[in-house]
Protein backbone atom coordinates (compact mmCIF):
# COMPACT_ATOMS: atom_id res chain seq x y z
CA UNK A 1 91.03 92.94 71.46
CA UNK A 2 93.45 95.38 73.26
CA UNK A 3 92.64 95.58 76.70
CA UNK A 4 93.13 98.80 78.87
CA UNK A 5 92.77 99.39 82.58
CA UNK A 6 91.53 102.69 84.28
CA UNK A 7 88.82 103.42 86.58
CA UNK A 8 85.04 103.39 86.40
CA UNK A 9 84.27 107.45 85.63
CA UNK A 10 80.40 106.47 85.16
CA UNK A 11 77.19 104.49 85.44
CA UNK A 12 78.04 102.49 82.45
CA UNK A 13 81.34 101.14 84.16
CA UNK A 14 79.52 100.48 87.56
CA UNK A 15 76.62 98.18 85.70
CA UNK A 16 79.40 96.44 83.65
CA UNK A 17 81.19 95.79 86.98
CA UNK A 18 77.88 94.28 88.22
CA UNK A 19 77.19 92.00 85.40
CA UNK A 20 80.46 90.41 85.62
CA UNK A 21 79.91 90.20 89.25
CA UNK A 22 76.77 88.38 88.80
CA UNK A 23 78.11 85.66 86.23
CA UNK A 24 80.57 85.04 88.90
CA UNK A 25 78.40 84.42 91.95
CA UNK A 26 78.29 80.61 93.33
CA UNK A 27 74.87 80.60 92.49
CA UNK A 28 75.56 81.13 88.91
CA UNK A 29 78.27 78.64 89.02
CA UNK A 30 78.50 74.90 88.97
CA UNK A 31 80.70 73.33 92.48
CA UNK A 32 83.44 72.39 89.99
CA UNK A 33 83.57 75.45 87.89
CA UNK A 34 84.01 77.61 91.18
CA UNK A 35 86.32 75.20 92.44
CA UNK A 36 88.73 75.25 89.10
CA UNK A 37 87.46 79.33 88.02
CA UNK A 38 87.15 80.80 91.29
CA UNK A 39 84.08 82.85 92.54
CA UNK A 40 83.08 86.22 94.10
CA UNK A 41 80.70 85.97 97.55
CA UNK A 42 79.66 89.51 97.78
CA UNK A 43 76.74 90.79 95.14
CA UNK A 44 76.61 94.80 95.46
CA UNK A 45 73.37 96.63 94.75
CA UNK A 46 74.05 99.78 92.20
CA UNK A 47 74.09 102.47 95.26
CA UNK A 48 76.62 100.84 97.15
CA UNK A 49 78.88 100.13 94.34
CA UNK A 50 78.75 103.76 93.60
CA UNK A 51 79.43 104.96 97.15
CA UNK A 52 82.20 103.14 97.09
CA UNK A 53 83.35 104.18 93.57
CA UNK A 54 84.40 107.78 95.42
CA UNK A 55 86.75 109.14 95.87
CA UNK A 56 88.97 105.97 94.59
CA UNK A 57 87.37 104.63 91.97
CA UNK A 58 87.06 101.14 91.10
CA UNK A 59 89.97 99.75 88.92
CA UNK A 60 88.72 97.79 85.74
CA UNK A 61 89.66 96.16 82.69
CA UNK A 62 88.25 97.54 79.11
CA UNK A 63 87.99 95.66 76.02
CA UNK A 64 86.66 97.92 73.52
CA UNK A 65 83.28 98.86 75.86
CA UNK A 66 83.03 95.89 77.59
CA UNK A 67 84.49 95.68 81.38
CA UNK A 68 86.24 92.88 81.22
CA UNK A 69 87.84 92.82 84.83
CA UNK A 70 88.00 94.43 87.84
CA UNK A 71 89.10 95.73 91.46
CA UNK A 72 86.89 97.36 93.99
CA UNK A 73 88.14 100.03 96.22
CA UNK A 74 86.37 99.93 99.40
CA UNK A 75 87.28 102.20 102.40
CA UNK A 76 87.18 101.54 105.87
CA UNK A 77 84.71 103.79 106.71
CA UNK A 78 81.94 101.80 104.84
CA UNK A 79 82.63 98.58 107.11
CA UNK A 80 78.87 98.35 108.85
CA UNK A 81 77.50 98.58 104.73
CA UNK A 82 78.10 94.72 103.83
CA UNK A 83 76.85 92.44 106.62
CA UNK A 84 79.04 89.88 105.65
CA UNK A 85 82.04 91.42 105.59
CA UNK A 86 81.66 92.73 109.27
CA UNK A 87 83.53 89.75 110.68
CA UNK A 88 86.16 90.53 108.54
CA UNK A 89 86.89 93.63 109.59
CA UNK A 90 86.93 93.00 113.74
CA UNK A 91 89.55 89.90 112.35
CA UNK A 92 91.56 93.43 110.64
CA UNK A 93 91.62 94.96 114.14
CA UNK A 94 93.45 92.17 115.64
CA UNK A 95 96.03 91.76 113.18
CA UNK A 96 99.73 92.95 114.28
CA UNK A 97 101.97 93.53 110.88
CA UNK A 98 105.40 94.43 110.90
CA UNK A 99 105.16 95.53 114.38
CA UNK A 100 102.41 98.04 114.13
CA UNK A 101 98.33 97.10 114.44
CA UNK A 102 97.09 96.98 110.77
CA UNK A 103 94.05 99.26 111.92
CA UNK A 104 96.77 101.65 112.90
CA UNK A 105 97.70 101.90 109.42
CA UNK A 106 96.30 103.59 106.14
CA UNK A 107 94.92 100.58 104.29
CA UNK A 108 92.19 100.29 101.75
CA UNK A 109 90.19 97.35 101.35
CA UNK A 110 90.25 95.36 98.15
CA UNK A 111 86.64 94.49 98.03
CA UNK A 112 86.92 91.81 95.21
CA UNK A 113 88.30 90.90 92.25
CA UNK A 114 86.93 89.66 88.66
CA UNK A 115 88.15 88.92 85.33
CA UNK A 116 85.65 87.62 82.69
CA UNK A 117 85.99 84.19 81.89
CA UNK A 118 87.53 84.61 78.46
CA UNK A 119 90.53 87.26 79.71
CA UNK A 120 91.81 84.74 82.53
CA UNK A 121 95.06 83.15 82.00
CA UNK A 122 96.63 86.53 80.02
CA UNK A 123 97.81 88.69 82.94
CA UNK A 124 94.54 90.72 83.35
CA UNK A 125 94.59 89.96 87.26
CA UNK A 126 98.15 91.33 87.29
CA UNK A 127 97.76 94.47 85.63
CA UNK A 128 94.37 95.18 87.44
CA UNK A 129 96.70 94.95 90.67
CA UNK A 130 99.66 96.97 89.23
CA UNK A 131 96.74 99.72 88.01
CA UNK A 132 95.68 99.75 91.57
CA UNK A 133 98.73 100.46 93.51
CA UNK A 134 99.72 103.20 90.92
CA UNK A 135 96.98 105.11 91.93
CA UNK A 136 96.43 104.31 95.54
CA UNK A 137 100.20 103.86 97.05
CA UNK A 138 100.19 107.26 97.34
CA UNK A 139 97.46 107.68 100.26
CA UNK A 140 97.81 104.12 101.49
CA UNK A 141 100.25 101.80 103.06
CA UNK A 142 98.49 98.30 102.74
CA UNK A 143 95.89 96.57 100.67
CA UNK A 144 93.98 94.36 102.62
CA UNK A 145 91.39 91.54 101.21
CA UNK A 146 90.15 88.25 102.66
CA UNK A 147 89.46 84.95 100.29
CA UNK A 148 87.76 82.10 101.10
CA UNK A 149 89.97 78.81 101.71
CA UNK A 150 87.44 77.30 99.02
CA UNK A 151 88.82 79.91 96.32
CA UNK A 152 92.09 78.24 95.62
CA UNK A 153 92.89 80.18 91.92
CA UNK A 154 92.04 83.41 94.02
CA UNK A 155 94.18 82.42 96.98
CA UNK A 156 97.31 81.51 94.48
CA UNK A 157 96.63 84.41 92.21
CA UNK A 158 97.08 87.08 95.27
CA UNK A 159 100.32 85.33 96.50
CA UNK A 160 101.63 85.20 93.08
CA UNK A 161 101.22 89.15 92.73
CA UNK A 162 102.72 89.89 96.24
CA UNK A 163 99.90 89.70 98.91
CA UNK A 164 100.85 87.55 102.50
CA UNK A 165 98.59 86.07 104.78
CA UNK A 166 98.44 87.46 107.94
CA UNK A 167 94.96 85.97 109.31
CA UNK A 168 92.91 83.02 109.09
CA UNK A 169 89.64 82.45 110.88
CA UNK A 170 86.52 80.92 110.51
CA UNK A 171 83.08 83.25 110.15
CA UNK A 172 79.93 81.97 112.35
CA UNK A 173 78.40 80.39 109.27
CA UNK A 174 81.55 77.93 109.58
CA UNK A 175 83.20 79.28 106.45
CA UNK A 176 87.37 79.35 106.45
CA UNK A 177 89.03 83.28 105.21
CA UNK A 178 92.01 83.97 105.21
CA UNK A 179 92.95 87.67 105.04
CA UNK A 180 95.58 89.01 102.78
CA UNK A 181 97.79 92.05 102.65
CA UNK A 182 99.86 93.56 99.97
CA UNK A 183 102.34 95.98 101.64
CA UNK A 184 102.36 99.39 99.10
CA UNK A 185 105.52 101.21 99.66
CA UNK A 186 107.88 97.78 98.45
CA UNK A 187 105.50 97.33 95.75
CA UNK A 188 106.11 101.07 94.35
């Protein structure tokens, strides 16, 4: 089936985005196929997701009606809305990038990325990425996400489509991120 990538225009998109999120979770995933798949930590509730679904929406991947993959588009300003990702954020603020203090910059936060099971492998993670800085290089300088060191296929993936690390640290639960950031003006 053809795939095509947009953005989520509606309620339909948003719940598709959070089924695929769910399937994805470590809780719905064995150690070994999180380990070998990869995973996503955060699980949005509907409101949130739609918050942050304006005013850049939410790349994704169609087949036919399905969402099949996406990106989430999260904006600075909604930092104190997902407890965990607090930490993250104060790590942001101390990063120094090409001379300049990333919080200094525009930058977006990519707030995760998914791509159903059956669509990995075929460039869906590429083109999800590609989508995304077509439509946001325009108003932003930087993409910024954080992986976990235990997400190996998500840490490879990122590097392979042009993200760099320029933090690591370790949260207070005694997890390992490293944060990543895809610099928009050489990708465009």
């Amino acid at each position: 089936m053809k795939i095509t990538y947009t953005v989520s225009e509606n309620d339909v998109d948003l719940y598709g985005i959070l089924s695929l999120q769910r399937s994805n979770l470590p809780i719905s995933l064995s150690q070994e196929e999180a380990l070998e798949q990869g995973f996503v930590t955060v699980m949005h509730d509907f409101s949130l997701l739609k918050r942050m679904n304006a005013p850049y929406p939410h790349i994704i991947a169609r087949a036919g009606e399905s969402v099949v993959g996406y990106t989430l588009v999260m904006l600075r300003e909604l930092r104190h809305e997902i407890p965990v990702l607090v930490p993250m954020f104060a790590q942001i603020d101390k990063v120094s990038l090409d001379g300049l203090m990333l919080k200094d910059t525009r930058y977006f936060i990519m707030g995760q990325v998914c791509i159903a099971r059956t669509y990995r492998g075929q460039g869906v993670f590429q083109c999800l990425y590609e989508e995304m800085v077509r439509r946001m290089s325009a108003d932003f300088e930087y993409i910024v996400t954080e992986v976990s060191l235990r997400n190996p296929r998500s840490l490879r993936a990122h590097e392979k489509v042009g993200f760099r690390n320029v933090r690591e640290y370790r949260s207070e639960d005694g997890e390992d991120w490293v944060i990543l950031a895809l610099e928009l003006r050489i990708m465009h």
